[in-house]
PDB file of N, CA and C in Angstrom:
ATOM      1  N   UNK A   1      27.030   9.478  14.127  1.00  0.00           N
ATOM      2  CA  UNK A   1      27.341   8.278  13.365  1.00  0.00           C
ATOM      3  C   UNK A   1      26.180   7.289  13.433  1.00  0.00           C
ATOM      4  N   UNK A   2      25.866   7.350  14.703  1.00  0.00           N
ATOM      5  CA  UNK A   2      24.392   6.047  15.011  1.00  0.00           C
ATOM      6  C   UNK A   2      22.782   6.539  13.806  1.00  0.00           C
ATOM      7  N   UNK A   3      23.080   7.841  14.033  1.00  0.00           N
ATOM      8  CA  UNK A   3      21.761   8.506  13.257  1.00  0.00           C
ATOM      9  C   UNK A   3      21.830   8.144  11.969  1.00  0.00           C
ATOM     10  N   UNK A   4      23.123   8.317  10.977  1.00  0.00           N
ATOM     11  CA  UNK A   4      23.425   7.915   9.893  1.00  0.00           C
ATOM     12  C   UNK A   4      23.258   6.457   9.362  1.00  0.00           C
ATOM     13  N   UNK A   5      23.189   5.552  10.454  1.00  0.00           N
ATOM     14  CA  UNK A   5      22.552   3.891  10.075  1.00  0.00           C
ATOM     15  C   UNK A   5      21.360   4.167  10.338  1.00  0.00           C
ATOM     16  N   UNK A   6      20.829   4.841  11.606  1.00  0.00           N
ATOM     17  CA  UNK A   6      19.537   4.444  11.699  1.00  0.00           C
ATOM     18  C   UNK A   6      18.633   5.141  10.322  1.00  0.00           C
ATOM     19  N   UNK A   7      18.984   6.358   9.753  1.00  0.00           N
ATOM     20  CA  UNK A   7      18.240   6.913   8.549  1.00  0.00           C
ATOM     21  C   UNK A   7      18.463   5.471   7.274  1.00  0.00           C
ATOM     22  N   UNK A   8      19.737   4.914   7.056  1.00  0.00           N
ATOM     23  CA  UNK A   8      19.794   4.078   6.095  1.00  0.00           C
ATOM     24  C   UNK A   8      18.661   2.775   6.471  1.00  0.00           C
ATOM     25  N   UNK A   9      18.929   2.040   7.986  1.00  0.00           N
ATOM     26  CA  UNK A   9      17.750   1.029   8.073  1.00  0.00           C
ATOM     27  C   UNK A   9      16.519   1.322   8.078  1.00  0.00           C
ATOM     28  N   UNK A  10      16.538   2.779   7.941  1.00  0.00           N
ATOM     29  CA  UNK A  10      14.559   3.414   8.049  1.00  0.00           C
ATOM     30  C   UNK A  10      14.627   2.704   6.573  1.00  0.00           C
ATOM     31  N   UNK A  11      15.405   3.648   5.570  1.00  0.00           N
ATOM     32  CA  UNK A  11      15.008   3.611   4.133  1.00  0.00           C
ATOM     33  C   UNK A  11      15.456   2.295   3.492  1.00  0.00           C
ATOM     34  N   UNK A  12      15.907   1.350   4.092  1.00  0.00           N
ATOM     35  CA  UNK A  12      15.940   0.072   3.650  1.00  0.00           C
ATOM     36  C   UNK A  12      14.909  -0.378   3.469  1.00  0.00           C
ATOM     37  N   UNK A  13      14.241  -0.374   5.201  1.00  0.00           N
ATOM     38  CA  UNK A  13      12.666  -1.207   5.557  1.00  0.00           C
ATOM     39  C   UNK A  13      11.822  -0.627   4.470  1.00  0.00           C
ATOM     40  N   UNK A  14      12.066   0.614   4.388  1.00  0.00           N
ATOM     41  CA  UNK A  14      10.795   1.209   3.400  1.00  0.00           C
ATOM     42  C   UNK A  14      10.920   1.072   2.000  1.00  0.00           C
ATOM     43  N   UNK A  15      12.055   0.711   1.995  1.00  0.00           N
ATOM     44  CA  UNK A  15      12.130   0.546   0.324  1.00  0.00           C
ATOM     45  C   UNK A  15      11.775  -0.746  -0.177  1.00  0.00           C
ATOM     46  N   UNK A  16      11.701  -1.869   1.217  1.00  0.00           N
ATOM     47  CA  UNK A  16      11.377  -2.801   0.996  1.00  0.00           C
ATOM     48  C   UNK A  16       9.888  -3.116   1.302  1.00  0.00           C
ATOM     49  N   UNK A  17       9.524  -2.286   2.021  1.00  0.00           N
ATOM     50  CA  UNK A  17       7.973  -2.609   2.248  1.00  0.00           C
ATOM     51  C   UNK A  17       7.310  -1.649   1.185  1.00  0.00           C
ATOM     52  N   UNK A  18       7.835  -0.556   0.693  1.00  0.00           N
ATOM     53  CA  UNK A  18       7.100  -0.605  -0.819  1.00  0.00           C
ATOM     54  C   UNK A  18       7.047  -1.095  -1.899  1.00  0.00           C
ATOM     55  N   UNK A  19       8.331  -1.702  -2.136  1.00  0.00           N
ATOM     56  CA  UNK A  19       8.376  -3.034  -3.190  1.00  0.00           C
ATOM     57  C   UNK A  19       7.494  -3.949  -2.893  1.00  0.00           C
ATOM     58  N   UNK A  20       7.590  -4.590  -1.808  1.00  0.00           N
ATOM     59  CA  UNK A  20       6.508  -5.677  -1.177  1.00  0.00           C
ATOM     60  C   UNK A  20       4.778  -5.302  -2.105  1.00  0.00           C
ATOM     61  N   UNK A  21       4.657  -3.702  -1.439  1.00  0.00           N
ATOM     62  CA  UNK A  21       3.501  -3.371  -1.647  1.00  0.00           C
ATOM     63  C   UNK A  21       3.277  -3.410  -2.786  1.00  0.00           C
ATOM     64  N   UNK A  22       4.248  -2.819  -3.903  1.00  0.00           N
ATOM     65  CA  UNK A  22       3.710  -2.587  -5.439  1.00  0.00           C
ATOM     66  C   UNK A  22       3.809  -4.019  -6.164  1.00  0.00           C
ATOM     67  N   UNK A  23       4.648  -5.150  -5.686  1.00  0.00           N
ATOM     68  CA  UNK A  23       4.381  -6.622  -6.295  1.00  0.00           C
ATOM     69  C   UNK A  23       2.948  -7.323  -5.567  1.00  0.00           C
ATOM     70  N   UNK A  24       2.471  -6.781  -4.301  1.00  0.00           N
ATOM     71  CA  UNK A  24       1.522  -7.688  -4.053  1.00  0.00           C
ATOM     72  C   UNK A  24      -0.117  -6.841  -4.570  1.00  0.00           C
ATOM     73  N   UNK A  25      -0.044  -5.417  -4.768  1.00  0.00           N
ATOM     74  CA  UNK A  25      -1.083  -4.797  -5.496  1.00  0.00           C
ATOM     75  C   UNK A  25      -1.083  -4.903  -6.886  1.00  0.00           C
ATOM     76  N   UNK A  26      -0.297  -5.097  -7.661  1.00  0.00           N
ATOM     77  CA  UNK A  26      -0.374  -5.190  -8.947  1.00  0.00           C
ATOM     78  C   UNK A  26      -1.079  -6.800  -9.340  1.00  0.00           C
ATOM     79  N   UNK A  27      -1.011  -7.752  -8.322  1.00  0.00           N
ATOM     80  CA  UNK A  27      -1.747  -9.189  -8.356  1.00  0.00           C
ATOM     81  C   UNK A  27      -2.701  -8.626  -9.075  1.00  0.00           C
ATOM     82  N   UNK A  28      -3.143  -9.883 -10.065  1.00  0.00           N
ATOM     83  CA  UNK A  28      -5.044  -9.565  -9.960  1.00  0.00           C
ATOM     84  C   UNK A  28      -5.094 -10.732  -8.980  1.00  0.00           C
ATOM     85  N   UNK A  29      -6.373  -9.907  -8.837  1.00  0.00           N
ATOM     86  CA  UNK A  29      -7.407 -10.408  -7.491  1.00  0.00           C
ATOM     87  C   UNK A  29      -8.332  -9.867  -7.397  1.00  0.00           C
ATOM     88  N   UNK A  30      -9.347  -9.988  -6.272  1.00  0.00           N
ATOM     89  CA  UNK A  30     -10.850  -9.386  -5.835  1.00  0.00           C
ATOM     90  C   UNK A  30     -10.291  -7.723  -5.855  1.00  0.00           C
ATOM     91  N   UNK A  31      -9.441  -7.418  -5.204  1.00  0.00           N
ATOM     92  CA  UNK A  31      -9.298  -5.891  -4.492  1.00  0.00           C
ATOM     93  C   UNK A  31      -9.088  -5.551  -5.916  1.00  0.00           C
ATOM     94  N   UNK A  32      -7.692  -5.665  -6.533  1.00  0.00           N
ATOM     95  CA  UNK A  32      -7.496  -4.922  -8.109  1.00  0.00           C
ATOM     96  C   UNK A  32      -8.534  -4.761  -8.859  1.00  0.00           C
ATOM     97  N   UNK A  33      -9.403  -6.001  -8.840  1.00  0.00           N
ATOM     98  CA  UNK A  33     -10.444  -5.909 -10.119  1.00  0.00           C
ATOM     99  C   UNK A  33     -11.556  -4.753  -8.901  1.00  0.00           C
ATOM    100  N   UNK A  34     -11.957  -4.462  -8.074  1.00  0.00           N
ATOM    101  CA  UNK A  34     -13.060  -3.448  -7.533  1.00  0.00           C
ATOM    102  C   UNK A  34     -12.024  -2.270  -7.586  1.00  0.00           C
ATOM    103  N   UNK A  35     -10.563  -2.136  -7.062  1.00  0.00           N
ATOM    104  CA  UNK A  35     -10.073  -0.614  -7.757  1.00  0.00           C
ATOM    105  C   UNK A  35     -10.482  -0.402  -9.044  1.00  0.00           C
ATOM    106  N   UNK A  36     -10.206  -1.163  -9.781  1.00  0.00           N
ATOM    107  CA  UNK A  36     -10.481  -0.517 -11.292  1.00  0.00           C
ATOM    108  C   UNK A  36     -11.992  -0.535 -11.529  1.00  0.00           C
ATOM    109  N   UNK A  37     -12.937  -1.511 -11.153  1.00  0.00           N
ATOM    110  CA  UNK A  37     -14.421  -1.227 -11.480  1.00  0.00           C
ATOM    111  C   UNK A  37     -14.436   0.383 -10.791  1.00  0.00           C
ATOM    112  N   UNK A  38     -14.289   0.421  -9.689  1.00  0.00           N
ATOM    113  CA  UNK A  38     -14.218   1.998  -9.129  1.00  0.00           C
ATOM    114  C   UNK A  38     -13.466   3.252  -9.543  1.00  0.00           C
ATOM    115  N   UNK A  39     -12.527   2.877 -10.120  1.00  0.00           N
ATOM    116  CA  UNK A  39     -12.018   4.171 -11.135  1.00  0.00           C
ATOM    117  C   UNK A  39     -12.988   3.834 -12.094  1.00  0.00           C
ATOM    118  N   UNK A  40     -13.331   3.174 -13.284  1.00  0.00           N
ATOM    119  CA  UNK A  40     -13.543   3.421 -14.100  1.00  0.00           C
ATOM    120  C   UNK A  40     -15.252   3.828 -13.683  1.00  0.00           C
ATOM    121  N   UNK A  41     -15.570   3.837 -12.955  1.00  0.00           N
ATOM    122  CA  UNK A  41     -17.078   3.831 -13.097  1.00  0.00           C
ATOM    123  C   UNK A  41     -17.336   5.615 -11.869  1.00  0.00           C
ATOM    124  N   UNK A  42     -16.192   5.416 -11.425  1.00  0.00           N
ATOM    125  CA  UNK A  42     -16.052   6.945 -10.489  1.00  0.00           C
ATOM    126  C   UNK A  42     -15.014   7.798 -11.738  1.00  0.00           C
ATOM    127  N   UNK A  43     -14.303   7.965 -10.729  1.00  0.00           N
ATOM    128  CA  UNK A  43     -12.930   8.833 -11.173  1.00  0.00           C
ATOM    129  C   UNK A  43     -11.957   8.228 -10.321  1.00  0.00           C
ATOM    130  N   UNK A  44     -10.445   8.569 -10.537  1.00  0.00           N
ATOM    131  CA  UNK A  44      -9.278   8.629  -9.833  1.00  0.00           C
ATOM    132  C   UNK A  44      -9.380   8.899  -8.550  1.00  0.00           C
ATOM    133  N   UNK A  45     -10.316   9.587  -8.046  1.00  0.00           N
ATOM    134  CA  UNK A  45     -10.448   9.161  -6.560  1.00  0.00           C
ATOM    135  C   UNK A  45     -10.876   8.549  -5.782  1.00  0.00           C
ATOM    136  N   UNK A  46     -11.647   7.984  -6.549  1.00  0.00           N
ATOM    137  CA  UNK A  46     -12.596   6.737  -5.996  1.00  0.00           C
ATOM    138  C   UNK A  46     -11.770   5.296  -6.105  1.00  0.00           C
ATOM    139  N   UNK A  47     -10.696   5.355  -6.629  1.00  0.00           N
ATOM    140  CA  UNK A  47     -10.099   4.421  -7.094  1.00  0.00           C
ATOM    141  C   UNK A  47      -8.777   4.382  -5.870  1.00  0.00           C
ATOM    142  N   UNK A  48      -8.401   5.585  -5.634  1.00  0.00           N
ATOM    143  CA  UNK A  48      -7.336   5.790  -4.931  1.00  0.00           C
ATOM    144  C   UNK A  48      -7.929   5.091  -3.370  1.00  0.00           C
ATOM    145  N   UNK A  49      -9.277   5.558  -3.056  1.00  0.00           N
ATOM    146  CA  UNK A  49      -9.737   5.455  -1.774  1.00  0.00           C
ATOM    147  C   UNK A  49      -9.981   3.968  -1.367  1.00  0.00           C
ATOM    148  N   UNK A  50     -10.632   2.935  -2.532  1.00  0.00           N
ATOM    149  CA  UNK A  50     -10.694   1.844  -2.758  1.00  0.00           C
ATOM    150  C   UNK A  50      -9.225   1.240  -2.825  1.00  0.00           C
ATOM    151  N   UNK A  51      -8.149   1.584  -2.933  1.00  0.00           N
ATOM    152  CA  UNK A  51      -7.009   0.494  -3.258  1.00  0.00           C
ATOM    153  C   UNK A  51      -6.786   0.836  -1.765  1.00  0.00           C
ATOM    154  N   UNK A  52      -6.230   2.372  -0.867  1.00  0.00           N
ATOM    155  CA  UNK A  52      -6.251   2.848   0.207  1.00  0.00           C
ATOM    156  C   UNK A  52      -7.093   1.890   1.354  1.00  0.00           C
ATOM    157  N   UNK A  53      -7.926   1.508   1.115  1.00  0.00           N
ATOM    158  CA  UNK A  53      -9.160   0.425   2.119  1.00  0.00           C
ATOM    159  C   UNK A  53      -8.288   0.101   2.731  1.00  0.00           C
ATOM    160  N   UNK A  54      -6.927  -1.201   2.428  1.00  0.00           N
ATOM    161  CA  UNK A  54      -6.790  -2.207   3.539  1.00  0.00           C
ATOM    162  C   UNK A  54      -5.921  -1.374   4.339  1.00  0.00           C
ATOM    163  N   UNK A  55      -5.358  -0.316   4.048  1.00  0.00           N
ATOM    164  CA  UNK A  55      -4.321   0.402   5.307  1.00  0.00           C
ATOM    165  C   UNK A  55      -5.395   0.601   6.284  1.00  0.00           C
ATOM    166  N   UNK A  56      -6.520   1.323   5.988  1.00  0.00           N
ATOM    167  CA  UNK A  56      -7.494   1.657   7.196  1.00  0.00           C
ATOM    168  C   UNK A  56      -7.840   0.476   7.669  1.00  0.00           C
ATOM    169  N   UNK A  57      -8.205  -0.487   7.215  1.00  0.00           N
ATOM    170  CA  UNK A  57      -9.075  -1.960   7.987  1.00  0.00           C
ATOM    171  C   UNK A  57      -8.259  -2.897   8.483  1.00  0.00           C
ATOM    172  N   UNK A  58      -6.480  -2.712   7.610  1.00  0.00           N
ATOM    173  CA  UNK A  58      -5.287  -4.010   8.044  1.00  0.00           C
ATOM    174  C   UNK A  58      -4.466  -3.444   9.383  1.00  0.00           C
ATOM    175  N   UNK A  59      -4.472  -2.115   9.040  1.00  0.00           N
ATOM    176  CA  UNK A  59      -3.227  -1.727   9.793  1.00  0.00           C
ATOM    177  C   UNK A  59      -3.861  -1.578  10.963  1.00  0.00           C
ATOM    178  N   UNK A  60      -4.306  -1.352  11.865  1.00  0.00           N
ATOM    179  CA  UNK A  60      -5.057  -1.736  13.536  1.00  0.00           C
ATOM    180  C   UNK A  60      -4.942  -3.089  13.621  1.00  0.00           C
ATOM    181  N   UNK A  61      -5.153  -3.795  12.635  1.00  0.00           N
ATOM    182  CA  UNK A  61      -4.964  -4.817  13.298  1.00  0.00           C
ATOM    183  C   UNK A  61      -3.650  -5.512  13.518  1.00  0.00           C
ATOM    184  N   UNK A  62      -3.060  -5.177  12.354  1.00  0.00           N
ATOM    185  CA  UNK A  62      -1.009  -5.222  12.578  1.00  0.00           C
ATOM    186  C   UNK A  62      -0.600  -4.999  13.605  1.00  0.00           C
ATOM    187  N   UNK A  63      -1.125  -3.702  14.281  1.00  0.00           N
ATOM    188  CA  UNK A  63      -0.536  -2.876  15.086  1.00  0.00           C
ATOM    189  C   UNK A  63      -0.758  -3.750  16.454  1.00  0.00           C
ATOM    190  N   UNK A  64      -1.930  -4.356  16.851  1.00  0.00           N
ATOM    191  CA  UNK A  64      -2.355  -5.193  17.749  1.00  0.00           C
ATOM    192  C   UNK A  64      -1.722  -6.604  17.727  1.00  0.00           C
TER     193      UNK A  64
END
């Protein structure tokens, strides 16, 4: 019974921290406008790796 809330509050948090994520990436700003200079001037992966940046550079420091 306990496992069955704890799977629902996993997928709460996450449903809410990807909403979070897709309203605060869709901003324009500095980061949006260099994803897209970087897709358009790379490809789709260069673009992916560039939006990808702040998990590698934010999240250590969250974690701390």
């Amino acid at each position: 019974m306990g496992t069955q809330m704890d799977i629902e509050i996993i997928l709460a948090y996450s449903l809410a921290g990807l909403t979070l994520a897709v309203i605060e990436g869709i901003k324009p700003g500095p980061l949006l406008t260099m994803v897209v200079r970087e897709t358009l001037s790379g490809d789709l992966r260069a673009g992916i790796w560039t939006a990808a940046a702040p998990i590698f550079t934010d999240g250590p420091l969250i974690v701390v």
